[in-house]
Protein backbone atom coordinates (compact mmCIF):
# COMPACT_ATOMS: atom_id res chain seq x y z
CA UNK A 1 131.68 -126.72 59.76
CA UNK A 2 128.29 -124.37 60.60
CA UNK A 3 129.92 -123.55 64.30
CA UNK A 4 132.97 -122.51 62.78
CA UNK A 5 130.84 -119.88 60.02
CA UNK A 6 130.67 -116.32 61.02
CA UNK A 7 127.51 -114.79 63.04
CA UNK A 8 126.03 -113.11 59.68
CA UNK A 9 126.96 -116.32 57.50
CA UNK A 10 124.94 -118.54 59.46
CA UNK A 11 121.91 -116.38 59.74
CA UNK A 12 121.95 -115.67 56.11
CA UNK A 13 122.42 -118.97 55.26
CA UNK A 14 119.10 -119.53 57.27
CA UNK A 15 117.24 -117.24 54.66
CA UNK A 16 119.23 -118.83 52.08
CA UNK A 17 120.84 -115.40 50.90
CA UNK A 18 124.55 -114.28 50.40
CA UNK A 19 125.75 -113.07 53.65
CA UNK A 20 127.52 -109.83 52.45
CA UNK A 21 123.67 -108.76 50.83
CA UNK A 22 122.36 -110.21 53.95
CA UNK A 23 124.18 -107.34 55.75
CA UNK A 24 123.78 -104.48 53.18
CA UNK A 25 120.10 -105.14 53.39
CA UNK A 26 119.08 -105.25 56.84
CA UNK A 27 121.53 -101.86 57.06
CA UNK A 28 118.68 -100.39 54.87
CA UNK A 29 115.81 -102.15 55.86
CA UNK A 30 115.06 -103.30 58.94
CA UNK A 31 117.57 -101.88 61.00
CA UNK A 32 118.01 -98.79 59.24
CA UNK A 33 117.45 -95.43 61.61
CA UNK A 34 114.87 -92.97 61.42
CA UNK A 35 117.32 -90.65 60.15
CA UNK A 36 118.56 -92.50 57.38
CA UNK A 37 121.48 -93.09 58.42
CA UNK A 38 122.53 -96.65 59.03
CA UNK A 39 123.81 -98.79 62.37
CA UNK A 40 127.57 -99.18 62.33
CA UNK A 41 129.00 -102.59 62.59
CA UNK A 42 129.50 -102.91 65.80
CA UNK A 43 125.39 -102.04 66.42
CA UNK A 44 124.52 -104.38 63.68
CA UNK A 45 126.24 -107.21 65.18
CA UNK A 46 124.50 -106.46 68.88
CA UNK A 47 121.37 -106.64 66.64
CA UNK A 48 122.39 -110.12 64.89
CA UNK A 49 123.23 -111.45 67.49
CA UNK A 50 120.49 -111.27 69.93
CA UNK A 51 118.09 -112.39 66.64
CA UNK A 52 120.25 -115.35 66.55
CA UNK A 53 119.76 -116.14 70.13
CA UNK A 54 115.88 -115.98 70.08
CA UNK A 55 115.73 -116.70 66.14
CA UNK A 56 114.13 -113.62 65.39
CA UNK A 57 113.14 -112.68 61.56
CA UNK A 58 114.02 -109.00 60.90
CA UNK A 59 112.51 -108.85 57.68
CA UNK A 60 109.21 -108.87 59.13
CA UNK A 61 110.06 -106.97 62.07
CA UNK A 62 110.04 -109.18 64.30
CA UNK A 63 113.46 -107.59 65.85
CA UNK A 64 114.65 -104.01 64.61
CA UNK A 65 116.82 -101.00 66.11
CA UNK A 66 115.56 -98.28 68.19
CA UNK A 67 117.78 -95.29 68.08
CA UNK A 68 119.03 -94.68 71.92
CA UNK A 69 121.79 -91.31 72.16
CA UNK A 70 123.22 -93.01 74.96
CA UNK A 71 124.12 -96.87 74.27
CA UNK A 72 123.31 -96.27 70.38
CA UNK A 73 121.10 -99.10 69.42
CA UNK A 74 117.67 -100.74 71.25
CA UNK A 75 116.99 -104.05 69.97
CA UNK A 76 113.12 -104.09 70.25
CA UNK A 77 110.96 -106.85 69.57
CA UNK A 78 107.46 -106.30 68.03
CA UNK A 79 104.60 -108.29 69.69
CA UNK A 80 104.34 -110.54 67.19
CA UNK A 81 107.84 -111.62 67.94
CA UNK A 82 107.32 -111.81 71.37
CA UNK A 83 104.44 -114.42 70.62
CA UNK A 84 106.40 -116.28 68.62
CA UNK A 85 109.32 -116.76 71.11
CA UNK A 86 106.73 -117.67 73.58
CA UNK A 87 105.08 -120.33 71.78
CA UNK A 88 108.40 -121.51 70.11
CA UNK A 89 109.45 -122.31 73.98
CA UNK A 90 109.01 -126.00 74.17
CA UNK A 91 107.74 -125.98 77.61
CA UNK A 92 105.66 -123.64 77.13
CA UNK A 93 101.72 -124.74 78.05
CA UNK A 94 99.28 -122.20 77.61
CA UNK A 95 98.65 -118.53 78.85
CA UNK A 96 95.43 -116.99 80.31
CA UNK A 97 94.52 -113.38 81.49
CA UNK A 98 92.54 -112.10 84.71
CA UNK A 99 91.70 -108.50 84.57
CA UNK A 100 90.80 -106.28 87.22
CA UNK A 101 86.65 -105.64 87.66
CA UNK A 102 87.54 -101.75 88.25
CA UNK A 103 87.14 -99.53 85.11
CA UNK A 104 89.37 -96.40 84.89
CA UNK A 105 90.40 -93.86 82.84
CA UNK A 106 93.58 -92.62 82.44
CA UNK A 107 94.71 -88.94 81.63
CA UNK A 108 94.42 -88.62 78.22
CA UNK A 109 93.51 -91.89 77.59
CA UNK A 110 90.20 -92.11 74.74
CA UNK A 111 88.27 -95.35 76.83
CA UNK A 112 88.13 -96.83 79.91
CA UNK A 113 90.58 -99.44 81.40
CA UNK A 114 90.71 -102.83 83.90
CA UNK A 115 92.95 -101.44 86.66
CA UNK A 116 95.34 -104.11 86.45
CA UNK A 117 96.00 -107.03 84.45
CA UNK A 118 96.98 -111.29 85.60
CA UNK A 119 99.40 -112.89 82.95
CA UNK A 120 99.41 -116.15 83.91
CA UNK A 121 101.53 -118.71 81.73
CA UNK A 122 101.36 -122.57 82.13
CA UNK A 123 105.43 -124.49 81.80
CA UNK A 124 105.28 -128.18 81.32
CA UNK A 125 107.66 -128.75 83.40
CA UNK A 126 106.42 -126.52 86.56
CA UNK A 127 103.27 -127.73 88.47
CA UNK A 128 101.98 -124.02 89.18
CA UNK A 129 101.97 -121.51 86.69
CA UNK A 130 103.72 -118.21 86.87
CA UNK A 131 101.29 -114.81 87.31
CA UNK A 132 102.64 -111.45 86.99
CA UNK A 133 100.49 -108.61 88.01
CA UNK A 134 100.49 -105.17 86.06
CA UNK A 135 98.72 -101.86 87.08
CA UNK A 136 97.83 -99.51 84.63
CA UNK A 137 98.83 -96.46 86.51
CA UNK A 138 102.75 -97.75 86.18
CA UNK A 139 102.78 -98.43 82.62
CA UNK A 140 100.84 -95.97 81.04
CA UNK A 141 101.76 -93.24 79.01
CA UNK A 142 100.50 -90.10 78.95
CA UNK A 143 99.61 -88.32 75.51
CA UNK A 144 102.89 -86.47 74.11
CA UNK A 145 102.85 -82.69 74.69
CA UNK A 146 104.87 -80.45 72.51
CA UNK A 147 105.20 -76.40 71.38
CA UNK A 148 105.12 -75.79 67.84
CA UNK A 149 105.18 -72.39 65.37
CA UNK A 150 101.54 -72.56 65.93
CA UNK A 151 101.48 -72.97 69.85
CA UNK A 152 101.09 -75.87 72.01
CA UNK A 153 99.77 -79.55 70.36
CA UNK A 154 98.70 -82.83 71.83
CA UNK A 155 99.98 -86.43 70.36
CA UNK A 156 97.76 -89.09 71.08
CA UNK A 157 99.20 -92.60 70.82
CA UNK A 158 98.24 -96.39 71.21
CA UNK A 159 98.21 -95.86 74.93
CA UNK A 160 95.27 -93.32 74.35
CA UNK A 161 93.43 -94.95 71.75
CA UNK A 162 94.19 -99.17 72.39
CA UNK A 163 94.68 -98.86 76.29
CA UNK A 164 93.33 -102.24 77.20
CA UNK A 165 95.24 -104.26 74.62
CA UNK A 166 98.82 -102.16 75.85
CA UNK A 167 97.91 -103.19 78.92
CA UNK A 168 97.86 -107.12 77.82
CA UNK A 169 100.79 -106.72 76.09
CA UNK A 170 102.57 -105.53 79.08
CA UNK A 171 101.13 -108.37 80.87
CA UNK A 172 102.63 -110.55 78.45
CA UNK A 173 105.85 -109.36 78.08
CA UNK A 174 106.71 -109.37 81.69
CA UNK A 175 104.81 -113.03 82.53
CA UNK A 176 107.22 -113.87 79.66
CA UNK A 177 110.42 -113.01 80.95
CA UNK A 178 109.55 -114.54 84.55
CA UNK A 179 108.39 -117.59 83.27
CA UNK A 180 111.67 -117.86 80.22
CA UNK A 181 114.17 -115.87 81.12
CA UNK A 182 113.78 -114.02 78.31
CA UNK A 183 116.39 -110.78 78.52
CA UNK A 184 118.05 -108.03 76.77
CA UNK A 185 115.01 -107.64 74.59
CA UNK A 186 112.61 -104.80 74.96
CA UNK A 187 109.23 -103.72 73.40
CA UNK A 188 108.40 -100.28 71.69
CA UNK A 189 107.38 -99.00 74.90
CA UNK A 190 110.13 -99.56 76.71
CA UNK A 191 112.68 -98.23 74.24
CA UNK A 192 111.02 -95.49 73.68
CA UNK A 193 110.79 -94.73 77.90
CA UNK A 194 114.83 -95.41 77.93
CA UNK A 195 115.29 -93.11 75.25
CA UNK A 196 113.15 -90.30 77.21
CA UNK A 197 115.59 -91.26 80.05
CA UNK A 198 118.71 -90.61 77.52
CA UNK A 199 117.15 -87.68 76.31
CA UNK A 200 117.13 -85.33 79.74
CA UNK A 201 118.67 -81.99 78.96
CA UNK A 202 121.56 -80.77 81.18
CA UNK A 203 120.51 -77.49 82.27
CA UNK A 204 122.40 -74.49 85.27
CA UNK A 205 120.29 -75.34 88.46
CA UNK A 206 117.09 -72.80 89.22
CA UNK A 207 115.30 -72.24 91.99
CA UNK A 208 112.61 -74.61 91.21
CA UNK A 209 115.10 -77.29 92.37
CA UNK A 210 116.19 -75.55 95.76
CA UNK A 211 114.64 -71.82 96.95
CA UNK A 212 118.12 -69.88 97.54
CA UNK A 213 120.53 -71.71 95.84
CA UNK A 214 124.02 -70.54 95.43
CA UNK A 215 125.64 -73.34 93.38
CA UNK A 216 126.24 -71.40 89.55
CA UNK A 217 128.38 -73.77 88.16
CA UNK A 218 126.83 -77.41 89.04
CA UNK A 219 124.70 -79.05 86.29
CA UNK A 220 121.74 -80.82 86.85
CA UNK A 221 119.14 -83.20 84.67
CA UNK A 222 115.82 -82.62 84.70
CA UNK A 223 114.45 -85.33 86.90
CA UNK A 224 111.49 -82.63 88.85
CA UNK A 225 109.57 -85.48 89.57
CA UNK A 226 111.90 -86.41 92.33
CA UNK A 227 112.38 -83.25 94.03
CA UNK A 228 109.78 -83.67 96.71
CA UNK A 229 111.91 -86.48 98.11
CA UNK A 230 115.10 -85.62 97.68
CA UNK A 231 114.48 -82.59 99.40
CA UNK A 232 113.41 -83.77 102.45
CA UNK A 233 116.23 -86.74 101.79
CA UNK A 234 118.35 -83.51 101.82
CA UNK A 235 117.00 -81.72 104.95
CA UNK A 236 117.71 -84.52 107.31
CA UNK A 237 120.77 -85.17 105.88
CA UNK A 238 122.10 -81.69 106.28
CA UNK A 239 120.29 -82.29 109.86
CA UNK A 240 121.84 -84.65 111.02
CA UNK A 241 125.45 -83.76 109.24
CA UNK A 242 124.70 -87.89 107.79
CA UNK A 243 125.78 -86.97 104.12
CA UNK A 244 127.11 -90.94 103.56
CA UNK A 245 123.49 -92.39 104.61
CA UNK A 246 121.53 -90.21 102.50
CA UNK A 247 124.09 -91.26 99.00
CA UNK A 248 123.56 -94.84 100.03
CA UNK A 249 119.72 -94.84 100.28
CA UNK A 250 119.81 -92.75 97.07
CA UNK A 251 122.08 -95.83 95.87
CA UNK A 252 119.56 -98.40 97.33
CA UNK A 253 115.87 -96.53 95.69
CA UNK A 254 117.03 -95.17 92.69
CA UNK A 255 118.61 -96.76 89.55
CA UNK A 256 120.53 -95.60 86.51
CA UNK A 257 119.47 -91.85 85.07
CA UNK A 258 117.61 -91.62 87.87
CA UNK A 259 120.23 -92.69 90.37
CA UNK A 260 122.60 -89.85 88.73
CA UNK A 261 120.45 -87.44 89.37
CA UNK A 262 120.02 -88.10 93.04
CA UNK A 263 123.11 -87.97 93.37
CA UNK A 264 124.07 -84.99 92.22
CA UNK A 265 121.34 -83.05 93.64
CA UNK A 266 122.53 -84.54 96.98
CA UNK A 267 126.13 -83.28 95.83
CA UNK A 268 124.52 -79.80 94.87
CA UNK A 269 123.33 -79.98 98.59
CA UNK A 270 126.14 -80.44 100.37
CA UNK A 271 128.44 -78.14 98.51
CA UNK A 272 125.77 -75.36 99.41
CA UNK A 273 125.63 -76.44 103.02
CA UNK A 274 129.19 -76.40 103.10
CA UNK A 275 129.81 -72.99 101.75
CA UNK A 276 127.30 -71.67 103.80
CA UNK A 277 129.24 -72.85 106.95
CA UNK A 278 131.98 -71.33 105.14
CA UNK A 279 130.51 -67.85 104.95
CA UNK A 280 129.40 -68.02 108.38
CA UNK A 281 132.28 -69.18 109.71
CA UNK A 282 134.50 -66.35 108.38
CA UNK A 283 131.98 -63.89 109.99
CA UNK A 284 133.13 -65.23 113.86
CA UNK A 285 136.33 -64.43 115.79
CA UNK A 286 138.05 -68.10 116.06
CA UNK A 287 140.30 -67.82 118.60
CA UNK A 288 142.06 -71.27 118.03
CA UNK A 289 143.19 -73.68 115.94
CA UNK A 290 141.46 -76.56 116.94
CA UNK A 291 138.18 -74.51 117.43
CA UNK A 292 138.42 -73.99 113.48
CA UNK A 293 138.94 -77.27 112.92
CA UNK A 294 135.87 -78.55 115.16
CA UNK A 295 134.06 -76.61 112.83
CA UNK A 296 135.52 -77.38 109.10
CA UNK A 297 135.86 -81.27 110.14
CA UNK A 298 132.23 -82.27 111.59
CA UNK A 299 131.90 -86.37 112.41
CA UNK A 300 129.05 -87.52 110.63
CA UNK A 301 127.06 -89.70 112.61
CA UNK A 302 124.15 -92.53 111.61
CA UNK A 303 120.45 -91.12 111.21
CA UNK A 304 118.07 -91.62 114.24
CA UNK A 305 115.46 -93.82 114.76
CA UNK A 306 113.20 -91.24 113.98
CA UNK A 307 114.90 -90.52 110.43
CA UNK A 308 115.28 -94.15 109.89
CA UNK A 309 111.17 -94.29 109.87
CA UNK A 310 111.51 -91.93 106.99
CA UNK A 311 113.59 -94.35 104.77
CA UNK A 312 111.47 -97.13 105.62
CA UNK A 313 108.29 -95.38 104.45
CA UNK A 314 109.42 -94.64 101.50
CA UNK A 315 110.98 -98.51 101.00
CA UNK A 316 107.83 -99.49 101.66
């Protein structure tokens, strides 16, 4: 009979509660939003169902929702639940922690900080352990800067104040999921980085993105960080007329948001390359046909050797 009771039935039989309060009350409590509102029921059984699948408690937070505008609901474990998983995992033997002997400071950041942290988790059933490496420079946050009625503010957060023991946590969580398998589970921290991803604003292209550009009507997300690279990705594709190569290394280096926005600053590209051939072409006598067509029809061609280096480096 319990496999054939419904998802919430058989978790709130677990906490020995009627199911249809089980629901109402983790709508308002634990997995309520930070607006008020409440999940719908297809979020709250995403929710329910990974807690059933790592037998997660959300009354004491061991699992609740992270508000995300683009897939609607995070399911983010606190640490505590991440511990608990761990040592629930019955081959799991033991964990240690090597840190780095190089003190640094971060921007921002309050104290000082090991450069990088060694998870390394014991399994009972492996004879090495599993170590996972993280560097503080790739997880870190920087404090959060905003503009207010009174001018510009600062937000310092556990990153600027607790640096050492994020960093541990990060070491955990990631040793973790090596070593278990654990998946489709995230921390604070890494909701609240998919959520900045979600959150880009769509804004008319400027000049900061490409000096002299023509394009009025494309749209592009606010990814500046990239720039640098994509414009020389950019340059050598318009050099070597190799439009196809540069979308497929864009394919191979970047990844969701990011990978969007590659692509359509490489799209932005090309359409201005293309009506500037346009323009130019309309300024020369064309005496035939075919000579038109040489020119409106290019053959794009592989990248040289030379260019080649270029996507290696920056594999590398």
């Amino acid at each position: 009979m319990q496999e054939n009771k419904s998802l919430v039935t058989r978790i709130a039989n677990r906490y020995g509660v009627d199911s249809t309060k089980f629901f109402d009350t983790l709508k308002a409590t634990a997995f309520k939003q930070r607006d008020g509102g409440a999940p719908t029921n297809e979020q709250m059984m995403t929710l329910l169902i990974v807690a059933e699948q790592y037998n997660l408690n959300p009354f004491t937070r061991e699992i609740y929702a992270f508000p995300d505008k683009q897939n609607g609901i995070i399911p983010v474990v606190g640490v505590d639940g991440w511990s608990r998983i761990i040592n629930d995992h019955p081959e799991y033997d033991g964990i240690e922690f090597v840190y780095s002997d190089k003190m640094v400071r971060m921007d921002g950041a309050k104290v000082d900080c090991p450069e990088w942290i060694d998870a390394v988790i014991y399994r009972k059933d492996r004879t090495r352990p599993i170590k996972i490496r993280e560097y503080l420079d790739e997880v870190y946050r920087a404090p959060f800067k905003g503009n207010g009625r009174n001018g510009s503010y600062v937000v310092d957060g556990p990153w600027q104040t607790h640096t050492k023991r994020q960093l541990r946590h990060k070491g955990i969580i990631q040793c973790s999921r090596i070593a278990f398998g654990f998946g489709g589970i995230y921390d604070q921290d890494e909701a609240e980085r998919i959520k900045d991803m979600g959150d880009v604003v769509l804004t008319q292209p400027q000049a900061t993105i490409e000096e002299g550009s023509n394009s009025s009507n494309a749209m592009q997300v606010e990814f500046k960080q990239l720039n640098p690279l994509l414009k020389q990705l950019a340059e050598r594709a318009e050099k070597q007329n190799a439009w196809s190569a540069a979308y497929q290394y864009s394919e191979e280096r970047f990844h969701g948001a990011e990978l969007e926005y590659a692509t359509k600053y490489l799209q932005n590209r090309e359409m201005e390359v293309i009506g500037a051939s346009d323009v130019e072409v309309e300024d020369e006598v064309i005496e035939t046909s075919n000579q038109d067509e040489n020119i409106h029809q290019p053959q794009e061609q592989e990248f040289s050797p030379e260019e080649d280096n270029f996507f290696a480096e920056e594999n590398a």
